[in-house]
C-alpha atoms as a PDB file:
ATOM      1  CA  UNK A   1     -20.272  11.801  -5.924  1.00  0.00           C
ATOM      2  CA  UNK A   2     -17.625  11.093  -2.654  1.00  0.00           C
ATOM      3  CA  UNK A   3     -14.656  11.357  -4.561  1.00  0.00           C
ATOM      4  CA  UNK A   4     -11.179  10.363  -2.244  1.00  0.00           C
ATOM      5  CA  UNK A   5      -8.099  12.471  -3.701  1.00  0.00           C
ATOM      6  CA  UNK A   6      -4.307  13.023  -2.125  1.00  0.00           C
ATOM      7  CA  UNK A   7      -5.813  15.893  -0.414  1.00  0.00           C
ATOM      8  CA  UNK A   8      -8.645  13.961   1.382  1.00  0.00           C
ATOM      9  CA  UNK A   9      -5.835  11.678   2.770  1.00  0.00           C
ATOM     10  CA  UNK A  10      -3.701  14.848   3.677  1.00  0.00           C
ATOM     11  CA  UNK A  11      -6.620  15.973   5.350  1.00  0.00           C
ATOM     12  CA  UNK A  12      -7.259  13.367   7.398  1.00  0.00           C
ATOM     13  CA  UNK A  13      -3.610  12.595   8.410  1.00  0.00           C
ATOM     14  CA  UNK A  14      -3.408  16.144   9.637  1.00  0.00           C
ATOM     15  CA  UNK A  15      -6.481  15.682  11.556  1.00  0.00           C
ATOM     16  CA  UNK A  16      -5.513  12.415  12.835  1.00  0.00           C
ATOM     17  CA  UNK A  17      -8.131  10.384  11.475  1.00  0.00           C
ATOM     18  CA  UNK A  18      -7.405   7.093  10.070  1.00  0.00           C
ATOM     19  CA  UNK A  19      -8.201   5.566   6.795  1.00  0.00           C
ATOM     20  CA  UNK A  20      -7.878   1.564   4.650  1.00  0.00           C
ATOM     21  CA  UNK A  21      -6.538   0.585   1.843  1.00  0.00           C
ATOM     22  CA  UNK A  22      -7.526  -2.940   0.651  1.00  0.00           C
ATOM     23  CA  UNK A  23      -5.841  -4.237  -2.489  1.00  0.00           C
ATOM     24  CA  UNK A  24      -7.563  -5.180  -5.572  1.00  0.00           C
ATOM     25  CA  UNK A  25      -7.159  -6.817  -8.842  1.00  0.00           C
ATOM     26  CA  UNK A  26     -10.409  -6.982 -10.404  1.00  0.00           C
ATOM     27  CA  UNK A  27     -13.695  -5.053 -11.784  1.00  0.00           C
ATOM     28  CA  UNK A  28     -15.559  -7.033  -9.087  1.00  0.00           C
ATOM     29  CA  UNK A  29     -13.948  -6.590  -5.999  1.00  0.00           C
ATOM     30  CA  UNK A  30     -13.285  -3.413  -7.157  1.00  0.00           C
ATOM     31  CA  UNK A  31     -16.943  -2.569  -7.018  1.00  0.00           C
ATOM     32  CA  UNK A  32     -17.276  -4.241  -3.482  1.00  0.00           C
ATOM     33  CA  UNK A  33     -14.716  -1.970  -2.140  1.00  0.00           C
ATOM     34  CA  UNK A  34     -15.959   0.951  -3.035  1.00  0.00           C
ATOM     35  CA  UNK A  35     -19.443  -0.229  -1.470  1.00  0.00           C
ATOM     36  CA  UNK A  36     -17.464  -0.501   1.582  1.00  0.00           C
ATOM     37  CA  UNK A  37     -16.181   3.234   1.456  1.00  0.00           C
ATOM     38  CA  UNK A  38     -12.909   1.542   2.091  1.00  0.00           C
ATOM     39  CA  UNK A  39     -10.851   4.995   0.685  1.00  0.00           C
ATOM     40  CA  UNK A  40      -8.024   3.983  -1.076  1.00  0.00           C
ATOM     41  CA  UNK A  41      -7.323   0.668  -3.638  1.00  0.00           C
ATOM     42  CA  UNK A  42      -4.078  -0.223  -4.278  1.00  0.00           C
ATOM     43  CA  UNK A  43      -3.903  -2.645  -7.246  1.00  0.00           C
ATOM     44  CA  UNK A  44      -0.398  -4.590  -6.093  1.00  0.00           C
ATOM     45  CA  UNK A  45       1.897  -5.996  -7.196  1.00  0.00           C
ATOM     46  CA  UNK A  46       1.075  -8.860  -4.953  1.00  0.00           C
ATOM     47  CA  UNK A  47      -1.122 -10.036  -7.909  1.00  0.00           C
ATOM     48  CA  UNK A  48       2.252 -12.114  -8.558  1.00  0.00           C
ATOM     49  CA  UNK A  49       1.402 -14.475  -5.646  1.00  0.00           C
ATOM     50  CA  UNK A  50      -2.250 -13.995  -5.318  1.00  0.00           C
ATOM     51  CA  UNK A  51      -3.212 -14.286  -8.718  1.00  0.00           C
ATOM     52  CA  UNK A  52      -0.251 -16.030 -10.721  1.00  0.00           C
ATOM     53  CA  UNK A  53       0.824 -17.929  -8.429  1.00  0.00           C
ATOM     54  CA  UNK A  54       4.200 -16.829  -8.461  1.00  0.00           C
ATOM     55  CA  UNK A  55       6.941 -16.806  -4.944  1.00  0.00           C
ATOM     56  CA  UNK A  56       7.583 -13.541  -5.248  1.00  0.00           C
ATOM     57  CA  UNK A  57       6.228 -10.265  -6.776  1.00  0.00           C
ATOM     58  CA  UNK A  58       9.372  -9.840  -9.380  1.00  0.00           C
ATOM     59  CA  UNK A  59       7.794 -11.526 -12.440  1.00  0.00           C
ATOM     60  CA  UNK A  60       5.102  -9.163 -12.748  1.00  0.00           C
ATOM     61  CA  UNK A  61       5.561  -7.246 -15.758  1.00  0.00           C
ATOM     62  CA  UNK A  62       4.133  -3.302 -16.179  1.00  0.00           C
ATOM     63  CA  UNK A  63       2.076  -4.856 -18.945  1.00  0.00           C
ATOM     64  CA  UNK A  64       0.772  -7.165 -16.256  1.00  0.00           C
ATOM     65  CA  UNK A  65       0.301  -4.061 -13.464  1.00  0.00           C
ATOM     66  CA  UNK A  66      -1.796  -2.073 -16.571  1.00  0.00           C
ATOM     67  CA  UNK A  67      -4.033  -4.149 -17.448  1.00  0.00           C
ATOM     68  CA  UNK A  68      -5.107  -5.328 -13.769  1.00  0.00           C
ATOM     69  CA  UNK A  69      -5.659  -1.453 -12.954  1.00  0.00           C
ATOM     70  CA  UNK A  70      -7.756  -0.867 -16.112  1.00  0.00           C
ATOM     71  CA  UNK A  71      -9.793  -3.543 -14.763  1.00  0.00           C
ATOM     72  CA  UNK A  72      -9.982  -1.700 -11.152  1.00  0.00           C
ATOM     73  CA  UNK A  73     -10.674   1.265 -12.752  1.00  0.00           C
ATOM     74  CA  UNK A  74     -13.059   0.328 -15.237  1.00  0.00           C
ATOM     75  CA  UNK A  75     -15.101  -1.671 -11.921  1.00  0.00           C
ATOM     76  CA  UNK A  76     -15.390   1.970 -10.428  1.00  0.00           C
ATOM     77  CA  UNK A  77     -17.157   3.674 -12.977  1.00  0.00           C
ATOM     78  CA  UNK A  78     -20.584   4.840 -11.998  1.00  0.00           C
ATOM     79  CA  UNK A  79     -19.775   3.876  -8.343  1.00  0.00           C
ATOM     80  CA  UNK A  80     -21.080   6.297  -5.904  1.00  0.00           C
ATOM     81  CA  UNK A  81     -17.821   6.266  -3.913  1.00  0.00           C
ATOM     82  CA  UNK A  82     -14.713   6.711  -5.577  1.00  0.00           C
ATOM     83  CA  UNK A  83     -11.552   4.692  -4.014  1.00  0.00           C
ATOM     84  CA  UNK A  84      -8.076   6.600  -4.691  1.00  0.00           C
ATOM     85  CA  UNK A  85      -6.073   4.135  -7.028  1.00  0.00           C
ATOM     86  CA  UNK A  86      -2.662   3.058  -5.638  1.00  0.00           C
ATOM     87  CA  UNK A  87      -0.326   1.586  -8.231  1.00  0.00           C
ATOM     88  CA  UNK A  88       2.710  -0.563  -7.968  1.00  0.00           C
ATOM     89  CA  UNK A  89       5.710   0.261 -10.353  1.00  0.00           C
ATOM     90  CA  UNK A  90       6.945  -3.784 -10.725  1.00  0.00           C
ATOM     91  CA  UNK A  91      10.238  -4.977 -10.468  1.00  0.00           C
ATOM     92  CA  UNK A  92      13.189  -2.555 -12.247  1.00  0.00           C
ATOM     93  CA  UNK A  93      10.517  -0.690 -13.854  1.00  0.00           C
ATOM     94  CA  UNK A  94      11.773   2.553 -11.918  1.00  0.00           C
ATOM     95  CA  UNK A  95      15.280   2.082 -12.110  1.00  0.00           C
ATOM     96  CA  UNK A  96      16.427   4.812 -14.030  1.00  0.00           C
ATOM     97  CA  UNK A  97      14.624   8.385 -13.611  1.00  0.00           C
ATOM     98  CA  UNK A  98      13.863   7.916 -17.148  1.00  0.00           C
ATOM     99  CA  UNK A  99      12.269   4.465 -17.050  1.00  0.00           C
ATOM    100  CA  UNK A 100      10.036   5.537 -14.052  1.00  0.00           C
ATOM    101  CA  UNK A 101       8.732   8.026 -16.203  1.00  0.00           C
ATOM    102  CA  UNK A 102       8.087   6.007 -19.031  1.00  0.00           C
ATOM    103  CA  UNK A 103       6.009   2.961 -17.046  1.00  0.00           C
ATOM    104  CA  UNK A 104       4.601   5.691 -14.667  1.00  0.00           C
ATOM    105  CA  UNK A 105       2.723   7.476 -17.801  1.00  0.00           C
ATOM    106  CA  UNK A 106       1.667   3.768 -18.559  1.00  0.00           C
ATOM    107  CA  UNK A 107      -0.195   3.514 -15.200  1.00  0.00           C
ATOM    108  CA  UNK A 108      -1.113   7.046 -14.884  1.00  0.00           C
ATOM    109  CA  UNK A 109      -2.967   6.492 -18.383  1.00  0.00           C
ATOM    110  CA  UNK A 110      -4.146   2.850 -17.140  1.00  0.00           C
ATOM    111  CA  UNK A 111      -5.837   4.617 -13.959  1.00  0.00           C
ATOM    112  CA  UNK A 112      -3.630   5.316 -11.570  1.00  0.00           C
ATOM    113  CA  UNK A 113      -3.493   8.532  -9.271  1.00  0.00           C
ATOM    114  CA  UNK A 114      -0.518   7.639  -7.301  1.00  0.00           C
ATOM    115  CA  UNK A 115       2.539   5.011  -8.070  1.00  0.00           C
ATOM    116  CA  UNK A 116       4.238   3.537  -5.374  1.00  0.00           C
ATOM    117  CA  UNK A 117       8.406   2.781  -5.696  1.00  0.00           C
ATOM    118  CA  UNK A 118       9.878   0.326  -3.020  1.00  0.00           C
ATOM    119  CA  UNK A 119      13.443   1.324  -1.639  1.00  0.00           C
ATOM    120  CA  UNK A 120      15.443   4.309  -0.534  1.00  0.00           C
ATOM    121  CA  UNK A 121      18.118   6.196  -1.368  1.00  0.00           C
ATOM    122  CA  UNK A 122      18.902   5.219  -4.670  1.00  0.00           C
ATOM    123  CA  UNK A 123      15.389   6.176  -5.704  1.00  0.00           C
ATOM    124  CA  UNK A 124      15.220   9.653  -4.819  1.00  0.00           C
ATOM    125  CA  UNK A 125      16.500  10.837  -8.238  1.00  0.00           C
ATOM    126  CA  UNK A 126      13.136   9.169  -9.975  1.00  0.00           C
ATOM    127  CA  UNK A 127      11.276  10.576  -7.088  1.00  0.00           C
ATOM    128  CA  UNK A 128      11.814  14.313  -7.764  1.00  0.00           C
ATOM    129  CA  UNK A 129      11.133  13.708 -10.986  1.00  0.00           C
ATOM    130  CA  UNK A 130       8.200  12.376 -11.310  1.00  0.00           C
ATOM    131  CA  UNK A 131       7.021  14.388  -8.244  1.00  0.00           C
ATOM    132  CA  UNK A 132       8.104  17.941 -10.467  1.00  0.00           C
ATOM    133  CA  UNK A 133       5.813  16.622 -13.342  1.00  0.00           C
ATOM    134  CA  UNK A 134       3.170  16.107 -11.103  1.00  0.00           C
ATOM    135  CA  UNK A 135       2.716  12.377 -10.761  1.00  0.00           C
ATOM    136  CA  UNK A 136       1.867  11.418  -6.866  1.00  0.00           C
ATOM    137  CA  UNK A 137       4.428   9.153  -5.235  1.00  0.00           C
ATOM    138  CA  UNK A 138       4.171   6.552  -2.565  1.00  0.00           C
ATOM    139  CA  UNK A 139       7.118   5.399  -0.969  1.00  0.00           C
ATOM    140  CA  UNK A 140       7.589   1.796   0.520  1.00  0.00           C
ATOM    141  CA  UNK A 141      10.387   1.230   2.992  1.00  0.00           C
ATOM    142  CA  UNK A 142      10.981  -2.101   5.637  1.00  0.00           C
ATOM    143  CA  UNK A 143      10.357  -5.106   4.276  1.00  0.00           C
ATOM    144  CA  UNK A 144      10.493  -4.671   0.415  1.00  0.00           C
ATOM    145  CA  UNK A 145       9.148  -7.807  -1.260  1.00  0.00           C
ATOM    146  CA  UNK A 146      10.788  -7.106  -4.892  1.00  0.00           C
ATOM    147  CA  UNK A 147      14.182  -7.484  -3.024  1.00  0.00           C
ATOM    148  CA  UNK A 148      12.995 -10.165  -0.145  1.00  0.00           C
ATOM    149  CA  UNK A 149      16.025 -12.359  -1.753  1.00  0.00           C
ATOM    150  CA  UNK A 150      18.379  -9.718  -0.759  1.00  0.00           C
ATOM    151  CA  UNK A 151      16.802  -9.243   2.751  1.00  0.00           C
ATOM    152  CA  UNK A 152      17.326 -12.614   3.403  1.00  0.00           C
ATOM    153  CA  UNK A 153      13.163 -13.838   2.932  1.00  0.00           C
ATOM    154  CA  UNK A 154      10.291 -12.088   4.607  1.00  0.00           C
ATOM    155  CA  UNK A 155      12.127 -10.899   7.733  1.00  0.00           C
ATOM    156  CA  UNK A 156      11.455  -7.962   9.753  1.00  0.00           C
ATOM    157  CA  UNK A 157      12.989  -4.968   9.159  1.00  0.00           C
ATOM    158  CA  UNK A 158      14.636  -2.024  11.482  1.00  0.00           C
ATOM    159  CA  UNK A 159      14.713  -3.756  14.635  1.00  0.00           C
ATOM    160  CA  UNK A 160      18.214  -2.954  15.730  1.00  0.00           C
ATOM    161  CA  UNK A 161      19.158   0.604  16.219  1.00  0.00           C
ATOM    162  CA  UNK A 162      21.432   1.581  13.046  1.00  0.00           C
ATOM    163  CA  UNK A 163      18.636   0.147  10.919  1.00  0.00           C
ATOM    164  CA  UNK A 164      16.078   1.935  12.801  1.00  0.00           C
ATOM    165  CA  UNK A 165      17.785   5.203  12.161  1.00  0.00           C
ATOM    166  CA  UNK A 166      18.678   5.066   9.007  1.00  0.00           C
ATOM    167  CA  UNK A 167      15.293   3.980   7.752  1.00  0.00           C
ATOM    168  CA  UNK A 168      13.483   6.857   9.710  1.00  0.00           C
ATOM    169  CA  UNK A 169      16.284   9.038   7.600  1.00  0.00           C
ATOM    170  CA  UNK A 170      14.979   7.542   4.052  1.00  0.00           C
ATOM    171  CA  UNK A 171      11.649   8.161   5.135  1.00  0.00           C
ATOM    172  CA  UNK A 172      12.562  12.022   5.995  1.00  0.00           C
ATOM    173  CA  UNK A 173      14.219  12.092   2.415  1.00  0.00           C
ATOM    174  CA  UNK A 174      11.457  10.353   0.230  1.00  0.00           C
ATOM    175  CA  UNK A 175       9.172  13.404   1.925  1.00  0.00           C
ATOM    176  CA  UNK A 176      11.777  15.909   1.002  1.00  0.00           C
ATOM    177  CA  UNK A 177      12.161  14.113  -2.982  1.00  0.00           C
ATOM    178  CA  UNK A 178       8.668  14.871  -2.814  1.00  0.00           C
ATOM    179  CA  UNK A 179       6.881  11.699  -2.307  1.00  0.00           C
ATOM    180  CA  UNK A 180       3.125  12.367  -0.538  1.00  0.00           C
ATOM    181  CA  UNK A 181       2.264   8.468   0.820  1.00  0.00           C
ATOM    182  CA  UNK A 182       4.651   6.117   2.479  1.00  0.00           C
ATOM    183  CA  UNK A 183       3.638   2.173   3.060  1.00  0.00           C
ATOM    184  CA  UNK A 184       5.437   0.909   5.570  1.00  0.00           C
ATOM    185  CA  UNK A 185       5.817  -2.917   6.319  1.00  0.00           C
ATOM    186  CA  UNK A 186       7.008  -5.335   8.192  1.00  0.00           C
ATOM    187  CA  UNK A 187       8.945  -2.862  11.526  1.00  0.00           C
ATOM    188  CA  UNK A 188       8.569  -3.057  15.073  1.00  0.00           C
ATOM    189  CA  UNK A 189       5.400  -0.669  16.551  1.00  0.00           C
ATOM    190  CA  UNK A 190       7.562   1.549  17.582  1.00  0.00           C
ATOM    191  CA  UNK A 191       9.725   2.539  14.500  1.00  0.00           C
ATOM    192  CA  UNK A 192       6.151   2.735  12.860  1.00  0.00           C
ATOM    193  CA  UNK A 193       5.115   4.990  15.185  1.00  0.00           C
ATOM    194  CA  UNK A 194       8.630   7.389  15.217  1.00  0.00           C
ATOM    195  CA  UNK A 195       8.217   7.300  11.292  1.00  0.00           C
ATOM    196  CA  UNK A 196       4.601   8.322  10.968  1.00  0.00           C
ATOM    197  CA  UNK A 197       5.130  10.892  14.129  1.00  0.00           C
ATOM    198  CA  UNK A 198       8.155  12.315  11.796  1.00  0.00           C
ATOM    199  CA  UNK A 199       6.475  12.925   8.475  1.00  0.00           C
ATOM    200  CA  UNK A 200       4.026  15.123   7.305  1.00  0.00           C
ATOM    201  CA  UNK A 201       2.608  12.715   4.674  1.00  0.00           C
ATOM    202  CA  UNK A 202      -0.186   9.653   5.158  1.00  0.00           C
ATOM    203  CA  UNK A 203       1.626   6.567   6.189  1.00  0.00           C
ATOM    204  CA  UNK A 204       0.177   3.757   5.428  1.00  0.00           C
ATOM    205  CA  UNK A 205       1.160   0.479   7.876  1.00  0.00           C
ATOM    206  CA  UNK A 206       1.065  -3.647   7.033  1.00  0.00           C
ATOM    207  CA  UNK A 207       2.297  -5.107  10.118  1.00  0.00           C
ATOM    208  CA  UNK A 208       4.017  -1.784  11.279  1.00  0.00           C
ATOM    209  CA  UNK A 209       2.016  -1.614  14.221  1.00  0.00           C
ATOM    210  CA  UNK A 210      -0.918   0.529  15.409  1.00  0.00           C
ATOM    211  CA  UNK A 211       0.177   4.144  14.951  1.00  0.00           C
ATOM    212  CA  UNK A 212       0.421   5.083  11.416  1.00  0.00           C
ATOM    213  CA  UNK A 213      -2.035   6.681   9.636  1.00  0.00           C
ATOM    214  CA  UNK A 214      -3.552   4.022   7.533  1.00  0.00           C
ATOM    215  CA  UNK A 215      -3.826  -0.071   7.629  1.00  0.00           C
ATOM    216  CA  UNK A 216      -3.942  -2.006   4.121  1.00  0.00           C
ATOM    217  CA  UNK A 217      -4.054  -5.659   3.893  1.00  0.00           C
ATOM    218  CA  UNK A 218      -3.894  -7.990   0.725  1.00  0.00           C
ATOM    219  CA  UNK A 219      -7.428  -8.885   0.085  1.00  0.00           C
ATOM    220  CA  UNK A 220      -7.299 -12.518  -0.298  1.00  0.00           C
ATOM    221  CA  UNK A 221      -5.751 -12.045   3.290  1.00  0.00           C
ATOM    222  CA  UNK A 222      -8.947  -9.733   4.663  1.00  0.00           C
ATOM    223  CA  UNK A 223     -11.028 -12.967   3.003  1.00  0.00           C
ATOM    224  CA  UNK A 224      -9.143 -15.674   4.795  1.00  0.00           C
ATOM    225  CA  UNK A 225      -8.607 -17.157   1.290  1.00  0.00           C
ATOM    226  CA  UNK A 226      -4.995 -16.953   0.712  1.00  0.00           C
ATOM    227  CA  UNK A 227      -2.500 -20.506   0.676  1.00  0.00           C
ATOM    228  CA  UNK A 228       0.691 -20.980   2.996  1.00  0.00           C
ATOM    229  CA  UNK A 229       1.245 -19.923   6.457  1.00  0.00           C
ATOM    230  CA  UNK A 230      -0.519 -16.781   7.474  1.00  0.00           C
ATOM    231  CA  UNK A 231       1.755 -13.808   8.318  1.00  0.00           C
ATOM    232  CA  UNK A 232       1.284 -12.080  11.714  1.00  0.00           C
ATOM    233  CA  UNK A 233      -0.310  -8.945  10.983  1.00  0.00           C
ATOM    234  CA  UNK A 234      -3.123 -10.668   9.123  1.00  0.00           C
ATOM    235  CA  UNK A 235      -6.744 -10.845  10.234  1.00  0.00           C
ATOM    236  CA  UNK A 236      -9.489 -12.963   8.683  1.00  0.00           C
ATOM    237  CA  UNK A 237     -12.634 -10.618   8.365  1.00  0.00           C
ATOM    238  CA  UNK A 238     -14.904 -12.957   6.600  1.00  0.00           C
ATOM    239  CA  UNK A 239     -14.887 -16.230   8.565  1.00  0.00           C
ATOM    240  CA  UNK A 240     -17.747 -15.782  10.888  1.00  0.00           C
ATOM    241  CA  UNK A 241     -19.257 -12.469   9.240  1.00  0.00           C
ATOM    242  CA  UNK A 242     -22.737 -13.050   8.416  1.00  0.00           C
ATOM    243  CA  UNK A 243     -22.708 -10.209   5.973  1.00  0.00           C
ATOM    244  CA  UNK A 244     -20.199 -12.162   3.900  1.00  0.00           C
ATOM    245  CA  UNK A 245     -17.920 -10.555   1.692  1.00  0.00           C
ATOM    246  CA  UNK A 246     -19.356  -7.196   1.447  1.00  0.00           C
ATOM    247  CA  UNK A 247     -19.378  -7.376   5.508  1.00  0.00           C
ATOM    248  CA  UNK A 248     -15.591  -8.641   5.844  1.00  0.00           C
ATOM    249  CA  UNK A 249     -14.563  -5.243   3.984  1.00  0.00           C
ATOM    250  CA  UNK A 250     -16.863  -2.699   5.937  1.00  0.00           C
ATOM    251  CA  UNK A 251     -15.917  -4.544   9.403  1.00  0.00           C
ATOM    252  CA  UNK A 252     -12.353  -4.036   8.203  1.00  0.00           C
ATOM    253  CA  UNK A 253     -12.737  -0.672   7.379  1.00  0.00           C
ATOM    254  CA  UNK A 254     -14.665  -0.496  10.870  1.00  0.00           C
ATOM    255  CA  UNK A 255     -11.517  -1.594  12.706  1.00  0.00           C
ATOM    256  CA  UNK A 256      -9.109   0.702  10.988  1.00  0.00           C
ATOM    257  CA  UNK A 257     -10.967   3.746  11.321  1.00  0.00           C
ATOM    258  CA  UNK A 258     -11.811   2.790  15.302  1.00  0.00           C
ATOM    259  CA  UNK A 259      -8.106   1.559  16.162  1.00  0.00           C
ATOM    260  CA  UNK A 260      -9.435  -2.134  16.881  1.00  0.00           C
ATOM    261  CA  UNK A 261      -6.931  -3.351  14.208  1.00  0.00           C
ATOM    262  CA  UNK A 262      -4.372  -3.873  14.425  1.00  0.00           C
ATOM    263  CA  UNK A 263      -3.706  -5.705  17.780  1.00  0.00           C
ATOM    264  CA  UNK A 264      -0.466  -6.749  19.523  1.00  0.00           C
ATOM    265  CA  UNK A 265      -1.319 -10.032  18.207  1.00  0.00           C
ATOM    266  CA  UNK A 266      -1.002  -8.576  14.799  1.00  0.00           C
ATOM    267  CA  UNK A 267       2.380  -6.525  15.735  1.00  0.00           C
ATOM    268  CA  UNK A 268       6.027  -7.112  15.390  1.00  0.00           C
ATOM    269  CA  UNK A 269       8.045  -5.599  18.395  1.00  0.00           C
END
């Protein structure tokens, strides 16, 4: 049984082979996923606006995060391909070294082979720890959506040059804390590309241009399904795709893997 695991990803980032990541909040899609051989789930914290209905991602609670990746995990069982799980630690759930340990062991029992902090500097205390007891760590720098309010709204990040810099410095120093993924969202191509071409770790991009390792979209996005305006970086796989659902994942997966997607049309610069 294909099983994905943090050295698969390794493995392909040092081979320079791309891989997706399609989020997921339920047994279902979970299962339709993992059909696709899309490698890598991460249940989101996303499920705020997607699923809620909330503006922004801060209501969700851990409670809410656990139970939405029992469901992901439970959808997996008996699938021939097995997804790694991504999980989002929610709003001030990681705020202290201590609390990250305490909600981490939540998700870790709930499913989860990686947990995924937003920020940068001020996190790199909870990073080393949980990264010395053996708990897999994904950064997230750019745009950070549990602090958008601070950011000043869904704006892209490091465009000028003393942002730039100092967020290719917090990515060099979440590898260091020992973190072993990094998403990265919302930067020009070309910081996404000086990032990924400075770590040794799978970087995972959402609208971060073309170069880094991995590509991950929302999957109410992938479906074409999701309410407001569309951001740039998304892509509607299902309209048109006479293999429907199942089709709009493996044609996404497709794209990643070949370099179709993204496109300048789905870049910031």
């Amino acid at each position: 049984m294909p099983k994905i695991t943090i050295k698969t990803l390794d493995d392909k980032c040092q081979q320079n082979e791309r891989f997706a990541c399609v989020t997921a909040y339920d047994a279902s899609f979970a299962k339709q996923i993992a059909k696709a051989e899309i490698e890598t789930i991460l249940v989101g914290d996303s499920l705020g606006n997607v699923i809620q209905g909330q503006s922004t991602t801060v209501p969700v609670t851990i409670d809410d995060m656990a139970y939405h990746l029992e469901c992901v995990s439970n959808g997996l069982k008996n699938e021939a391909f097995q997804p790694f799980l991504i999980a989002d630690m929610p709003f001030m759930s990681y705020a202290t070294p201590e609390a990250a340990l305490a909600n981490t062991t939540i998700l870790m029992q709930s499913g989860a082979q990686v947990v995924k902090l937003e920020g940068g500097d001020w996190l790199l205390d909870s990073v080393r720890v949980l990264s010395e007891r053996g708990i897999n760590v994904c950064g997230h720098l750019g745009l950070t959506p549990q602090t958008v309010d601070s950011l000043g709204g869904f704006r892209v990040q490091g465009r000028d040059d003393d942002q730039a810099s100092a967020m290719i410095n917090q990515a060099k120093s979440l590898q260091e804390a020992g973190a072993r993924m990094l998403v990265l969202e919302c930067v020009p191509s070309t910081l996404g590309k000086q990032i990924t071409q400075s770590l040794d770790i799978p970087v995972i991009g959402i609208g971060a241009g073309p170069y880094t390792n991995s590509q991950v979209l929302v999957l109410y996005d992938l479906l074409g399904i999701s309410g407001g305006k569309r951001p740039r970086f998304v892509k509607d796989f299902l309209t048109g795709n006479k293999g429907g659902i199942q089709g709009a994942l493996t044609a996404f997966r497709e794209a990643v893997i070949s370099g179709d997607y993204p496109q300048q049309e789905h870049s910031f610069e």
